[in-house]
N, C-alpha and C. Protein backbone atom coordinates (compact mmCIF):
# COMPACT_ATOMS: atom_id res chain seq x y z
N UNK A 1 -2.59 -9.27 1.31
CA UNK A 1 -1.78 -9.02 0.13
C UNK A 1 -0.37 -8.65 0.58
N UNK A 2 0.50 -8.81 -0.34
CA UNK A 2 2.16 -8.82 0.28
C UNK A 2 2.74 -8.05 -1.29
N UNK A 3 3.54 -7.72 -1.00
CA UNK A 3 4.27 -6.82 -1.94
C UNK A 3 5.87 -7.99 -1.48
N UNK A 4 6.14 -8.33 -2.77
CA UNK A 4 7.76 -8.89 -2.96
C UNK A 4 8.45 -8.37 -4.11
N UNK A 5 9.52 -8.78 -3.92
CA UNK A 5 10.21 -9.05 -5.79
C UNK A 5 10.30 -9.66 -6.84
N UNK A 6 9.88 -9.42 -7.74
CA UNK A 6 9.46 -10.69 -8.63
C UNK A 6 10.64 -11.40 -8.92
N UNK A 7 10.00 -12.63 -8.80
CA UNK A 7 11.17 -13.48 -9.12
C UNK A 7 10.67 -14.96 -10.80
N UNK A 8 11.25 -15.56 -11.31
CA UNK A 8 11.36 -16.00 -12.37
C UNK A 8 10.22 -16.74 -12.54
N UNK A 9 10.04 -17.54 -11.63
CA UNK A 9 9.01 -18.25 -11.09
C UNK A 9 7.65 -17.37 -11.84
N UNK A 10 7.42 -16.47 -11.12
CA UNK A 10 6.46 -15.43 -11.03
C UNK A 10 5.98 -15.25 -12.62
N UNK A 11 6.54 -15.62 -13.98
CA UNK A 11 6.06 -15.30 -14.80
C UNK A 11 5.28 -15.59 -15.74
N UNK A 12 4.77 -16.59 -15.91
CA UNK A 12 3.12 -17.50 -15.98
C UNK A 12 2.09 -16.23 -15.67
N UNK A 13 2.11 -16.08 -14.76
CA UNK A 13 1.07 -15.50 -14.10
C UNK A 13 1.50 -14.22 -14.54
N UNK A 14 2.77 -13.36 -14.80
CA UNK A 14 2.75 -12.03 -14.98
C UNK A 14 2.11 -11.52 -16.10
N UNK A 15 2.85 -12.81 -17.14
CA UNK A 15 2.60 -12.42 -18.78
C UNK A 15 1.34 -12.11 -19.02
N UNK A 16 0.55 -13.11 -17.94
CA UNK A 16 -0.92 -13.33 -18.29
C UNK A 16 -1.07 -11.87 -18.16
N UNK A 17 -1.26 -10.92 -16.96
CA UNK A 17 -1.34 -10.08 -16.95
C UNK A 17 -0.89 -8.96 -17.80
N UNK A 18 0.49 -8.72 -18.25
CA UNK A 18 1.06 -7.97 -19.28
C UNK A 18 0.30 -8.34 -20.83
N UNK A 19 -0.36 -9.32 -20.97
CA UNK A 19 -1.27 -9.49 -22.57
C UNK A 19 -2.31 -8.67 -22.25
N UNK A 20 -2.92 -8.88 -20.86
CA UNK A 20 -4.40 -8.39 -20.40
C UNK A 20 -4.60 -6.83 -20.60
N UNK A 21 -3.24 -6.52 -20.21
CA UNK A 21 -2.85 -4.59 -20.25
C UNK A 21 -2.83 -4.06 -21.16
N UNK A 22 -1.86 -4.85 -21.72
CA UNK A 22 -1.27 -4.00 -22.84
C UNK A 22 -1.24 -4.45 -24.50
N UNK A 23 -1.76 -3.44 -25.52
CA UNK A 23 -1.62 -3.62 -26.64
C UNK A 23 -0.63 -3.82 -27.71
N UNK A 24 0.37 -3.67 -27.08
CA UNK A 24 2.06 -4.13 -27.17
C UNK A 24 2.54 -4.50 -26.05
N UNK A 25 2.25 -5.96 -25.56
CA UNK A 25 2.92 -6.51 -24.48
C UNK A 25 4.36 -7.05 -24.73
N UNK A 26 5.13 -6.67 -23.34
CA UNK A 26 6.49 -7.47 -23.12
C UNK A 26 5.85 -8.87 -23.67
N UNK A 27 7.72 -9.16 -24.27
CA UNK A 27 7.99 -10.95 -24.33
C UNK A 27 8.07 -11.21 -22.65
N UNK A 28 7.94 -12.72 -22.62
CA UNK A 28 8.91 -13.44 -21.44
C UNK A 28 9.99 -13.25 -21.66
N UNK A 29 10.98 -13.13 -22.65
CA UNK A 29 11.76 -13.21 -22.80
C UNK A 29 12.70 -11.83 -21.97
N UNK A 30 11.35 -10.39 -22.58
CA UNK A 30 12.49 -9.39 -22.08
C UNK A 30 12.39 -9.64 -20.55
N UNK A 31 10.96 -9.64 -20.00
CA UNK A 31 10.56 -9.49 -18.05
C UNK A 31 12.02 -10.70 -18.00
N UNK A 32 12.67 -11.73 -18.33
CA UNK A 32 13.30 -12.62 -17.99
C UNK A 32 14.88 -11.78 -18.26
N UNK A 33 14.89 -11.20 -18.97
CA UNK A 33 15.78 -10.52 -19.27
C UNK A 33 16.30 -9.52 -18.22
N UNK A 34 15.24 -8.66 -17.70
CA UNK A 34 15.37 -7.27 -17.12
C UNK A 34 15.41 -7.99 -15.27
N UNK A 35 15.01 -9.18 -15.07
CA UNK A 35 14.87 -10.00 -13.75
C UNK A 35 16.25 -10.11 -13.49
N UNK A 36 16.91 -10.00 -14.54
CA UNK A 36 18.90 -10.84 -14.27
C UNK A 36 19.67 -9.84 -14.06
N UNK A 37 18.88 -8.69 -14.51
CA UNK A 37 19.83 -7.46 -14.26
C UNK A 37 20.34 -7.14 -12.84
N UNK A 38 21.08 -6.41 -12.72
CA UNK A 38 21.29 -5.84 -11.08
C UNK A 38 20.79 -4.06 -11.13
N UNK A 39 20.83 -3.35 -12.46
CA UNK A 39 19.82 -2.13 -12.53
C UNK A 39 18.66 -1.93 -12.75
N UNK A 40 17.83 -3.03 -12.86
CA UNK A 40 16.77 -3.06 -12.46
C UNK A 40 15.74 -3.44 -11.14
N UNK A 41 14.54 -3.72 -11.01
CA UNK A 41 14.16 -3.97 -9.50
C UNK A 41 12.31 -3.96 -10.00
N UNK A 42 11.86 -5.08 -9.92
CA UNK A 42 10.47 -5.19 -10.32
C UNK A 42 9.78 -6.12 -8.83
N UNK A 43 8.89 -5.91 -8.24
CA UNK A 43 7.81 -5.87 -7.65
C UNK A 43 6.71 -6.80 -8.46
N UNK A 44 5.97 -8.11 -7.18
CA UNK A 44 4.66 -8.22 -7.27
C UNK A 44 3.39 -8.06 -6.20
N UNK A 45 2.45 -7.89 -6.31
CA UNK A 45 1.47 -8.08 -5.35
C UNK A 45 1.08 -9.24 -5.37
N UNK A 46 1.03 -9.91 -4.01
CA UNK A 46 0.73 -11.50 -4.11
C UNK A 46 -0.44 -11.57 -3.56
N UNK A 47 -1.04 -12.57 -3.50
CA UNK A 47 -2.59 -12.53 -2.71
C UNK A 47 -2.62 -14.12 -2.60
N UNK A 48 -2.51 -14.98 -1.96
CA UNK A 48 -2.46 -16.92 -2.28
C UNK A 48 -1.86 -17.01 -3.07
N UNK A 49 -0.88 -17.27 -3.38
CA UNK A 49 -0.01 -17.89 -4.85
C UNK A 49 -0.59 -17.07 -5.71
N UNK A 50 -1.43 -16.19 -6.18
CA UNK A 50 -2.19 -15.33 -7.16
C UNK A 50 -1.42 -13.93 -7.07
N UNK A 51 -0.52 -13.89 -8.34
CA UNK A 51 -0.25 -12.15 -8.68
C UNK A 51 -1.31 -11.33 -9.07
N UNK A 52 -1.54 -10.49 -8.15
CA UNK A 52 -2.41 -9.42 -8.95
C UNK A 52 -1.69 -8.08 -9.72
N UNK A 53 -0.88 -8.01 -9.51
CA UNK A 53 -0.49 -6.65 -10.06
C UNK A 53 1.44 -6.73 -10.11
N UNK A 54 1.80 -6.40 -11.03
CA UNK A 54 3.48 -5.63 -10.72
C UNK A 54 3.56 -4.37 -11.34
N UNK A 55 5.14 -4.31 -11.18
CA UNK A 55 5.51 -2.75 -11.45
C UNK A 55 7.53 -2.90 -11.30
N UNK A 56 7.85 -2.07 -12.25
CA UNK A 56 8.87 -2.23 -12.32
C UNK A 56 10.05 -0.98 -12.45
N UNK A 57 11.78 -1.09 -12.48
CA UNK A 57 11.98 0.03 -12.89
C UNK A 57 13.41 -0.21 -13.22
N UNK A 58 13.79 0.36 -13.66
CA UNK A 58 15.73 0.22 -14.78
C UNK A 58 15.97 1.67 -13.93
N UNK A 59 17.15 1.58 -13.12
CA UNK A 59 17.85 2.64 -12.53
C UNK A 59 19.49 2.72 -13.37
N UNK A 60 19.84 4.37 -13.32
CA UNK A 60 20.81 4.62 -14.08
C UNK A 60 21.52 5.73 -13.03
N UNK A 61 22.64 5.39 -12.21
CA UNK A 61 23.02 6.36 -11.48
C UNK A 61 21.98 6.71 -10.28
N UNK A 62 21.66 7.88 -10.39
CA UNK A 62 20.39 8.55 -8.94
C UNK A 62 19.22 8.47 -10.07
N UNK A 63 19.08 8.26 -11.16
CA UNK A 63 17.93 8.49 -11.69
C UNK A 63 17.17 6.95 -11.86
N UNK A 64 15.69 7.13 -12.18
CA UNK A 64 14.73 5.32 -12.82
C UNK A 64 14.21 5.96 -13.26
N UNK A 65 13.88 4.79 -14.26
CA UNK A 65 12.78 4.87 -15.46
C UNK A 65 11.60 3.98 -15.27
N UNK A 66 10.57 4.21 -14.89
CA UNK A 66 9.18 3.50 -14.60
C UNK A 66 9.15 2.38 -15.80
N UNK A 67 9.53 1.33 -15.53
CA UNK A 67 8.98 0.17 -17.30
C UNK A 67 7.70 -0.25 -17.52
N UNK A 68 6.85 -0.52 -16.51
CA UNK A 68 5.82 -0.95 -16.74
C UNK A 68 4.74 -0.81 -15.24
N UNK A 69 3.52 -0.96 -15.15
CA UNK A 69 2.77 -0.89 -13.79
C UNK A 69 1.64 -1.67 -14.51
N UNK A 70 1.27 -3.01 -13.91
CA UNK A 70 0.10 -3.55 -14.21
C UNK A 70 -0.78 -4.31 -12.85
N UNK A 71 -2.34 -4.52 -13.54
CA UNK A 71 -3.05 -5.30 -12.52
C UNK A 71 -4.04 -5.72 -12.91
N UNK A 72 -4.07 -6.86 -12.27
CA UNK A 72 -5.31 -7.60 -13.09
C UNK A 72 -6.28 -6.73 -13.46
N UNK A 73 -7.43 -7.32 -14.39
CA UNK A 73 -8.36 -6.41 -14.83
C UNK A 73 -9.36 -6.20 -13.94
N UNK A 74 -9.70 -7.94 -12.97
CA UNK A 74 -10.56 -7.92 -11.94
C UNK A 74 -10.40 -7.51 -10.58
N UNK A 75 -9.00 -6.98 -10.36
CA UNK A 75 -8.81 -6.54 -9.86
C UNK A 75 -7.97 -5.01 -9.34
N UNK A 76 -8.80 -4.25 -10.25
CA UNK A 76 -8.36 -3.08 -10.31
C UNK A 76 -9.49 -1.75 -9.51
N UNK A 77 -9.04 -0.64 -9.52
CA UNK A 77 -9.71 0.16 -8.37
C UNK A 77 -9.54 -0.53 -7.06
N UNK A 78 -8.85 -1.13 -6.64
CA UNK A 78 -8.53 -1.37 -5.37
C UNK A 78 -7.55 -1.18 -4.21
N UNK A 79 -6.67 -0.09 -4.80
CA UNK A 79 -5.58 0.63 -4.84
C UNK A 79 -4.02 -0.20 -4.73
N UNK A 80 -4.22 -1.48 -5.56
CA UNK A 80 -2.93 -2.72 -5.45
C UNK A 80 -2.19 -1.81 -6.80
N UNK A 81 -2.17 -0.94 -7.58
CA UNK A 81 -1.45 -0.45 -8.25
C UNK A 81 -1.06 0.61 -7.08
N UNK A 82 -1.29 1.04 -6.62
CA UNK A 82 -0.84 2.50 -5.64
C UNK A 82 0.53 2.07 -4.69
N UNK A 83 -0.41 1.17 -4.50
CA UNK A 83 0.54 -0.26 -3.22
C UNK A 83 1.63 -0.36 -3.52
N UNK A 84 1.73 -0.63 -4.98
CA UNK A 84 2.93 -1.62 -5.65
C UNK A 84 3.94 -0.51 -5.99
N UNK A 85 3.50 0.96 -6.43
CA UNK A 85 3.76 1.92 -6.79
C UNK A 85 4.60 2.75 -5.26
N UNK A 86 3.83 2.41 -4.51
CA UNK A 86 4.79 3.20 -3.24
C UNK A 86 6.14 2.41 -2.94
N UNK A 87 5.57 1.13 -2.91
CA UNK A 87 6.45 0.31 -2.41
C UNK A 87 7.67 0.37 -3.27
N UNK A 88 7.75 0.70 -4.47
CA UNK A 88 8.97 0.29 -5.84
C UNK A 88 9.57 1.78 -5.30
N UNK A 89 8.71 2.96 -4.85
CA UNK A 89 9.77 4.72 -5.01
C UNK A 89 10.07 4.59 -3.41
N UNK A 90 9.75 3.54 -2.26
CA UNK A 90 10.63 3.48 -1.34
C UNK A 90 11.71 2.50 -1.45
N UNK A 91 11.48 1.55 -2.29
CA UNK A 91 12.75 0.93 -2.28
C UNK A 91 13.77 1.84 -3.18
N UNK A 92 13.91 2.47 -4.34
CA UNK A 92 14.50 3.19 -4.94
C UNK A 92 14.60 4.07 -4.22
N UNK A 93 14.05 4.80 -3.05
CA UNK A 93 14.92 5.56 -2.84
C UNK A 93 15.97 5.84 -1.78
N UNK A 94 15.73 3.94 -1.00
CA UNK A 94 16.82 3.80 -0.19
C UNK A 94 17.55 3.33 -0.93
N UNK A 95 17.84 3.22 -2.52
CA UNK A 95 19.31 2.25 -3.37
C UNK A 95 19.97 3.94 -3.57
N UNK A 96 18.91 5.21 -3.42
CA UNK A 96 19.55 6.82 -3.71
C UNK A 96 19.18 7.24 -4.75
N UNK A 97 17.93 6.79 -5.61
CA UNK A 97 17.29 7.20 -6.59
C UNK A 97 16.78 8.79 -6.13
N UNK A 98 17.02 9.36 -6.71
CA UNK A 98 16.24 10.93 -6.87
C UNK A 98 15.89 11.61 -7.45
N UNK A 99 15.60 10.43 -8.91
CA UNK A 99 14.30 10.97 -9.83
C UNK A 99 13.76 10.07 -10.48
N UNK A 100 12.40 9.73 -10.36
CA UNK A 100 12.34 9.12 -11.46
C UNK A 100 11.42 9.53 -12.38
N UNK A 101 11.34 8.57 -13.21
CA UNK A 101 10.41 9.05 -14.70
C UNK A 101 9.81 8.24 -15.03
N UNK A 102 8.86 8.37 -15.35
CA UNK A 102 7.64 7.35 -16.10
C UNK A 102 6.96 8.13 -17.97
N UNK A 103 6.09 7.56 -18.91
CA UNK A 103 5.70 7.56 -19.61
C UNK A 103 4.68 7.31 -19.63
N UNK A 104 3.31 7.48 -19.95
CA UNK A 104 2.17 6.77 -19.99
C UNK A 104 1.12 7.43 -20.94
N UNK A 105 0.11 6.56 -21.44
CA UNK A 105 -0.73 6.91 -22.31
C UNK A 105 -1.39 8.24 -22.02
N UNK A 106 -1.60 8.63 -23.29
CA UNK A 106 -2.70 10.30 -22.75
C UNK A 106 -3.66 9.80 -22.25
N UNK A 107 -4.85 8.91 -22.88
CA UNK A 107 -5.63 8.39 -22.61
C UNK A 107 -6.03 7.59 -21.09
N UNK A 108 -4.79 7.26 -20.31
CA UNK A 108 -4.63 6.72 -19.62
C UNK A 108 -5.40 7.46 -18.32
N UNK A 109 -6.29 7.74 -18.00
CA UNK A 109 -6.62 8.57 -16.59
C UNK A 109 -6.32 8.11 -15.45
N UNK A 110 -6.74 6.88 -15.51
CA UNK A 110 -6.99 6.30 -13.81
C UNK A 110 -4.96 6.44 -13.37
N UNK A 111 -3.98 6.08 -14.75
CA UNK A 111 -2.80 5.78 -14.07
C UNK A 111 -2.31 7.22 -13.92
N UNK A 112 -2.62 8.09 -14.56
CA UNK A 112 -2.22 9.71 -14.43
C UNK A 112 -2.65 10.35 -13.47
N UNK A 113 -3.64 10.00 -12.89
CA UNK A 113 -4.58 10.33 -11.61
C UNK A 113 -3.42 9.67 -10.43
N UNK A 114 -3.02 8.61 -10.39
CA UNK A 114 -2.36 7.83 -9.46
C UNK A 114 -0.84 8.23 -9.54
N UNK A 115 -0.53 8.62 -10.48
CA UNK A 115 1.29 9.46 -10.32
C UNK A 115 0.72 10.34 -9.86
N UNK A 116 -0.06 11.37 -10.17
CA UNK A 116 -0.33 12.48 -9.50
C UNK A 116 -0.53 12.45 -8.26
N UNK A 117 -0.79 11.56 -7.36
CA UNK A 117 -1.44 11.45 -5.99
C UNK A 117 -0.06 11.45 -5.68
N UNK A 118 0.65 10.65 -6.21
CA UNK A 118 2.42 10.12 -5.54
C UNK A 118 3.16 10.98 -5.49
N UNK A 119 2.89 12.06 -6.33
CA UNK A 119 3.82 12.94 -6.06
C UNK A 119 4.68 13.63 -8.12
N UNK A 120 4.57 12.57 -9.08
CA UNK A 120 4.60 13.16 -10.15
C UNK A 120 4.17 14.33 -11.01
N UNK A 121 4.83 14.91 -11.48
CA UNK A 121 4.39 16.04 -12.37
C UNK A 121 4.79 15.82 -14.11
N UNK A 122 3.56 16.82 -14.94
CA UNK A 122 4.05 15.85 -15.92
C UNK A 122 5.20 16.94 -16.32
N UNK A 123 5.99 16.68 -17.45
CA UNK A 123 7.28 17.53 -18.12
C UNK A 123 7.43 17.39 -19.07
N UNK A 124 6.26 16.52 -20.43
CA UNK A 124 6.95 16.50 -21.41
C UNK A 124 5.72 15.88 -22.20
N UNK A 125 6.07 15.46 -23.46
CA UNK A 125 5.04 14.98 -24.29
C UNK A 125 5.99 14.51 -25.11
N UNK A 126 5.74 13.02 -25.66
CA UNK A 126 6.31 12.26 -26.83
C UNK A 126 5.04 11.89 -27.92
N UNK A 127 5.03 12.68 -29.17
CA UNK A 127 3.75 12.70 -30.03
C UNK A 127 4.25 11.14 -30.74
N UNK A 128 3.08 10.41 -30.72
CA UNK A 128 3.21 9.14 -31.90
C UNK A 128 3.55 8.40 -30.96
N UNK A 129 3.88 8.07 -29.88
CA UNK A 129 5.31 7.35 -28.98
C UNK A 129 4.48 5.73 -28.89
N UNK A 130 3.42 5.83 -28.68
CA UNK A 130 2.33 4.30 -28.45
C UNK A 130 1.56 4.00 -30.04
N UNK A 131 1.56 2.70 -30.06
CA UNK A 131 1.05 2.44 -31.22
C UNK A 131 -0.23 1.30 -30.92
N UNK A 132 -1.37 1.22 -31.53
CA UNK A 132 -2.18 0.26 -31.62
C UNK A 132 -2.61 0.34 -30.52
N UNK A 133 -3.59 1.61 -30.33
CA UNK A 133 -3.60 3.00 -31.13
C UNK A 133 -2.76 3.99 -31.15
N UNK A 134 -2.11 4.02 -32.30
CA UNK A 134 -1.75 5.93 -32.38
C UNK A 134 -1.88 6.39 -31.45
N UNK A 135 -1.07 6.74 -30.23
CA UNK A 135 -1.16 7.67 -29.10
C UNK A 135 -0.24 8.35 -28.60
N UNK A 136 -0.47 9.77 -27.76
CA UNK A 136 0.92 10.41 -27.30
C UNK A 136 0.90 9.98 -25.94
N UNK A 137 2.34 9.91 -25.82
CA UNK A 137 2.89 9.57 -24.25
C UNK A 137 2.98 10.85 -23.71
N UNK A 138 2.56 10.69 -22.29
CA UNK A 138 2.85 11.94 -21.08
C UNK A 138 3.60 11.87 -20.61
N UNK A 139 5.10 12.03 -20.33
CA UNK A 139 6.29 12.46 -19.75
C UNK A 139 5.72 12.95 -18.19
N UNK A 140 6.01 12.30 -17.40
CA UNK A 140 5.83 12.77 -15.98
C UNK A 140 7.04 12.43 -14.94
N UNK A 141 7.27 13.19 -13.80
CA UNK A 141 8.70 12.87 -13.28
C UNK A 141 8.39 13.30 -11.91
N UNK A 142 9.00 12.62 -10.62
CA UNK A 142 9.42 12.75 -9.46
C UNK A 142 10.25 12.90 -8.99
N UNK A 143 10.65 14.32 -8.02
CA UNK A 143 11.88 14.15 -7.43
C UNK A 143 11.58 13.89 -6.06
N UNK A 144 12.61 12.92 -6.13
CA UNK A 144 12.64 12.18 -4.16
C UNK A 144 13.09 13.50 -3.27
């Protein structure tokens, strides 16, 4: 498995994944959007021409904002989210990132379990913030 940068190419295969995740998935349009930027910086795990997983992030000054972390469904518990996840807070933090922030479902264990290993703490709570289902977001943050 190889950890790169996603590139345009790459999104066939991402979307697939971003429908699989999530109950409000990104367009192509935005991942195509946020790819052109120069403040952003998104990551895939490759395995044979096969993405299993990305992860992404919008930097503002020394600070990022976590956008998204996904992986296949069949291939999950295998620690290619952890992977993808180290690899995105060492590249950020040789661009001089020294905080970042993420959001994630309450419900969410396995990914709250896995910021926690990295080094996140949570700081906050957004009530209502996820929809379909009704859910509160966990505010969690790292300093490099």
């Amino acid at each position: 498995m190889t950890v790169r940068y996603m590139e345009i190419d790459d999104l066939d295969q991402v979307m697939e994944i971003e429908r699989d995740s999530f109950s409000v998935p990104w367009t192509r349009e935005g991942f195509f959007t946020f790819l052109t930027r120069k403040d952003s910086m998104f990551l895939v795990a490759e395995e044979k021409d096969r993405i299993l997983g990305y992860c992404g992030i919008l930097m503002v000054l020394d600070e990022a904002d976590v956008t998204n972390v996904a992986v296949r469904k069949d291939r999950r518990k295998e620690g290619i989210g952890g992977f993808l996840m180290k690899s995105l807070l060492l590249l950020a933090q040789e661009q001089g990132i020294a905080v970042v922030h993420l959001e994630v479902r309450e419900s969410n264990e396995p990914a709250r379990r896995l910021y926690e290993r990295l080094g996140f703490v949570t700081d906050g709570r957004r009530k209502h913030y996820y929809t379909d289902p009704d859910e509160d977001a966990v505010l969690m943050s790292r300093k490099e």
